[in-house]
Protein backbone atom coordinates (compact mmCIF):
# COMPACT_ATOMS: atom_id res chain seq x y z
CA UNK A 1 -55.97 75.31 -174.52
CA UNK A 2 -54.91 78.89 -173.11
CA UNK A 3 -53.72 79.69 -169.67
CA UNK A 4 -57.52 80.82 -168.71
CA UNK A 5 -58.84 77.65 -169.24
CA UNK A 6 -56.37 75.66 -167.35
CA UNK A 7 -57.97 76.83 -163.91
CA UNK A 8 -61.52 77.61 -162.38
CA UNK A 9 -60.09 79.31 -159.49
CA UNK A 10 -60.59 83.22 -159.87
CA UNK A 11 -57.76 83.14 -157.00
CA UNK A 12 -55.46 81.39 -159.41
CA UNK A 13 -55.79 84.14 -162.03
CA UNK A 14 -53.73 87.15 -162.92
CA UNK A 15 -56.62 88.99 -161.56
CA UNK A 16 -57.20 87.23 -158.57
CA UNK A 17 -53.34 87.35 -157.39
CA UNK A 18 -53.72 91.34 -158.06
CA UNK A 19 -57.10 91.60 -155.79
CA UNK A 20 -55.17 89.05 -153.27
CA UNK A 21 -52.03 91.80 -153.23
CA UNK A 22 -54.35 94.29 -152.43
CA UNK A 23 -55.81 92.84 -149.83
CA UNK A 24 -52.47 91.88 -148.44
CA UNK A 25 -51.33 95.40 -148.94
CA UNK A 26 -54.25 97.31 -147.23
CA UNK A 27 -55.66 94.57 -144.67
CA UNK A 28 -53.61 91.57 -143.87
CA UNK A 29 -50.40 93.66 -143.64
CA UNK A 30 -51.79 95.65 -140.91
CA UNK A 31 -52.99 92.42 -139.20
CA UNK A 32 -49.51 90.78 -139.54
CA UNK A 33 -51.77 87.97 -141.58
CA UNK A 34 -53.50 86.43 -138.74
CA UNK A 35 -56.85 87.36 -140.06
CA UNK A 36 -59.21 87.90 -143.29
CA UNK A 37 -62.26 90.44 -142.07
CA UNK A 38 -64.41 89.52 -145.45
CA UNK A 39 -66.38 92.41 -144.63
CA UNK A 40 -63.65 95.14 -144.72
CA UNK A 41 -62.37 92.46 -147.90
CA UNK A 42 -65.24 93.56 -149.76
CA UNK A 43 -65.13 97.17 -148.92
CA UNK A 44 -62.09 97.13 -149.67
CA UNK A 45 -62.04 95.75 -153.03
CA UNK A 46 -64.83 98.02 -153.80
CA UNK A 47 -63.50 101.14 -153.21
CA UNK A 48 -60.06 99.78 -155.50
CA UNK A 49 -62.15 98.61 -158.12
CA UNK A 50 -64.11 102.21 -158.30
CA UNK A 51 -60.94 104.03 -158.08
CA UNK A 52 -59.07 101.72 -160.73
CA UNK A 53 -61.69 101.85 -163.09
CA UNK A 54 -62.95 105.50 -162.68
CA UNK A 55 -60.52 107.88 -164.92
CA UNK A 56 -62.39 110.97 -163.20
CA UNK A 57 -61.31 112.17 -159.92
CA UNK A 58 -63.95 110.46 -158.00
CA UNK A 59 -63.33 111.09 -154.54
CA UNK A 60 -64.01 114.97 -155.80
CA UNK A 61 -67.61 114.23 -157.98
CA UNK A 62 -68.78 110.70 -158.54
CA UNK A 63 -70.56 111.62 -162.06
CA UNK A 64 -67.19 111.83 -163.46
CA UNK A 65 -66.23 108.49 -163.81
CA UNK A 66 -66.77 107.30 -167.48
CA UNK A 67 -69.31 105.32 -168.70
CA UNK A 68 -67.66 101.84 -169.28
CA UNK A 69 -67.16 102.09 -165.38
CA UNK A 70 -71.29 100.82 -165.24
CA UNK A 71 -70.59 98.00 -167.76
CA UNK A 72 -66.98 97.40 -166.13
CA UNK A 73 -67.66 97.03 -162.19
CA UNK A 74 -70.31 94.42 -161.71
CA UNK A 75 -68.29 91.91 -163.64
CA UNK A 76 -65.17 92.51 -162.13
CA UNK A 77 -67.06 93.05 -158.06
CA UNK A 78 -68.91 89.40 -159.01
CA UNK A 79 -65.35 88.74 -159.60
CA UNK A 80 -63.75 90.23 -156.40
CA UNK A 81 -66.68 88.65 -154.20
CA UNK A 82 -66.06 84.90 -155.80
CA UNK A 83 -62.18 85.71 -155.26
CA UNK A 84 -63.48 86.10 -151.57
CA UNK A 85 -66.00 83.33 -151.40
CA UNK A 86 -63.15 80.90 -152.87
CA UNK A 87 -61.15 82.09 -149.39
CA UNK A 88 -63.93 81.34 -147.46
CA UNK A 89 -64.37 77.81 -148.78
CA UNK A 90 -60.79 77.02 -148.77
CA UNK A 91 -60.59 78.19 -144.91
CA UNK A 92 -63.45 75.98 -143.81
CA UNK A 93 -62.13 73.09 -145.82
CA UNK A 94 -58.74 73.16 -144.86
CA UNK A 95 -58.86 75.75 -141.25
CA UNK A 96 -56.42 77.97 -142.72
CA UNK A 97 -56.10 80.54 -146.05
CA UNK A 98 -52.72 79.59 -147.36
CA UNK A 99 -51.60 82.99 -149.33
CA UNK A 100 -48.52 84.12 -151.14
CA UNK A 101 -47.34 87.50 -151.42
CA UNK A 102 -44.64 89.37 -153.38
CA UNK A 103 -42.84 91.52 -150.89
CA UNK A 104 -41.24 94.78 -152.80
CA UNK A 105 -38.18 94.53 -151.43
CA UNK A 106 -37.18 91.38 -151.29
CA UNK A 107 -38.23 90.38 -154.84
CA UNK A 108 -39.47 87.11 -153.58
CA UNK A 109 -43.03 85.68 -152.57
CA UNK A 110 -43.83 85.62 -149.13
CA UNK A 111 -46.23 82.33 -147.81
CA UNK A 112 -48.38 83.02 -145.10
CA UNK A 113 -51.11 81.47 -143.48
CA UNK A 114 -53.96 83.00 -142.26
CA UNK A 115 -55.52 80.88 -139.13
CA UNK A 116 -58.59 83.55 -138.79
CA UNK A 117 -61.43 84.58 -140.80
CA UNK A 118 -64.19 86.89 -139.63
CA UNK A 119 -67.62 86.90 -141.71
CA UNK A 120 -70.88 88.21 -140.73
CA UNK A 121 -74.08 86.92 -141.76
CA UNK A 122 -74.61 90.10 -144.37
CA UNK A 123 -71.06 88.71 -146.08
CA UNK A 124 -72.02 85.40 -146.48
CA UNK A 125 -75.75 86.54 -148.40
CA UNK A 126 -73.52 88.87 -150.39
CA UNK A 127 -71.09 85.84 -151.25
CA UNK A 128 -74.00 83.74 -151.88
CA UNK A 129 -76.07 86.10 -154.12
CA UNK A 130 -72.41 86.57 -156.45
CA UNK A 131 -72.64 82.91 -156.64
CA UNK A 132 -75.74 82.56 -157.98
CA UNK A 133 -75.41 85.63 -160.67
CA UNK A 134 -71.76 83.44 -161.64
CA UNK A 135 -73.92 80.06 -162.41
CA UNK A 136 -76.17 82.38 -164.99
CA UNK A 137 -74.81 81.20 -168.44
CA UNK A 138 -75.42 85.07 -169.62
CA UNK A 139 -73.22 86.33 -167.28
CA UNK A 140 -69.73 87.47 -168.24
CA UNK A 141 -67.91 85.22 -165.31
CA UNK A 142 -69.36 81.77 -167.61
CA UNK A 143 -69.85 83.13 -170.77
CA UNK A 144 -65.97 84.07 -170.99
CA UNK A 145 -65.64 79.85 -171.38
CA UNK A 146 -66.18 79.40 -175.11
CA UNK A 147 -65.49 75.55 -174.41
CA UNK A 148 -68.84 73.95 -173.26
CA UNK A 149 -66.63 71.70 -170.98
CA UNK A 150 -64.88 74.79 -169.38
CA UNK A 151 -68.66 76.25 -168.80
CA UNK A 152 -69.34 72.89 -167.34
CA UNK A 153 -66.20 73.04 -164.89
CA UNK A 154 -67.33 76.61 -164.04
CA UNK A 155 -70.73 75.83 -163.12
CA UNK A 156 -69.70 72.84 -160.97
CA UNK A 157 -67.05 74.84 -159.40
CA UNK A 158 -69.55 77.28 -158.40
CA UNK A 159 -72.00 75.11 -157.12
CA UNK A 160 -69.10 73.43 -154.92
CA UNK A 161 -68.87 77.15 -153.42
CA UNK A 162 -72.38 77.62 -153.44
CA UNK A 163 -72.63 74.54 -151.31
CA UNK A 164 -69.88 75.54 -148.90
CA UNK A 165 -70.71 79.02 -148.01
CA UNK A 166 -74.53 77.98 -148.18
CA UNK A 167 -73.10 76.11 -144.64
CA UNK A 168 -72.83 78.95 -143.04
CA UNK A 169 -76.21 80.46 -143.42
């Protein structure tokens, strides 16, 4: 079994501790972790995503970002925004985000808990609509599981989120 299928979590991924760090590094930090604005989350993601997957100077001209970056972002955004919708559900399950951060210069992970979440009704459609593309068995976020019973603890861990953010509609 490899490391990938020992979790459903995007959060507990390699991926989803980097997107977590730069959240903590650009938002939380600045909010002394007391809250998680999922809208400025996703913008924020966004705009690290572009830049980390552009190799053209895009803040100069757009058009020269390469052509994988077409193929590249929607997987890893449906990514980002199921990172995001797993905070969401894990906040209104538990009434906190529990999240731990490396700090630089202390070598060490930080824990913090995050008490506040602000989400907007345009956030939670976005969050919902990610969902639903991640329970397509075409898309990359399933079809990554070559183990049936991996795809089966995908989907249901989808539809758990699904369920949970659906609340808030």
């Amino acid at each position: 079994m490899t490391a990938m299928a020992k979790t459903t979590s995007i959060k507990d991924t390699a991926f989803g501790q980097d997107m977590l760090e730069v959240l903590a590094e650009r938002q939380l930090e600045k909010a002394a972790f007391r809250e998680l604005d999922i809208y400025y989350s996703i913008v924020t993601l966004k705009e690290y995503l572009v830049k980390k997957l552009s190799h053209g100077d895009w803040n100069i001209d757009p058009g020269l970002c390469q052509p994988e970056l077409r193929y590249l972002y929607p997987v890893y955004f449906d990514s980002a925004r199921v990172l995001l919708a797993e905070c969401v559900a894990e906040f209104f399950q538990t009434g906190m985000l529990y999240m731990a951060v490396l700090d630089p210069y202390r070598m060490e992970y930080m824990e913090h808990e995050i008490r506040q979440l602000t989400i907007r009704p345009e956030d939670v459609s976005s969050l919902l609509r990610a969902l639903h593309k991640a329970q397509n068995p075409a898309h990359d976020l399933i079809s990554r599981w070559k183990d049936p019973a991996d795809q089966e603890r995908w989907t249901e861990h989808i539809q758990k989120l699904h369920q949970t953010i659906s609340q808030l509609q």
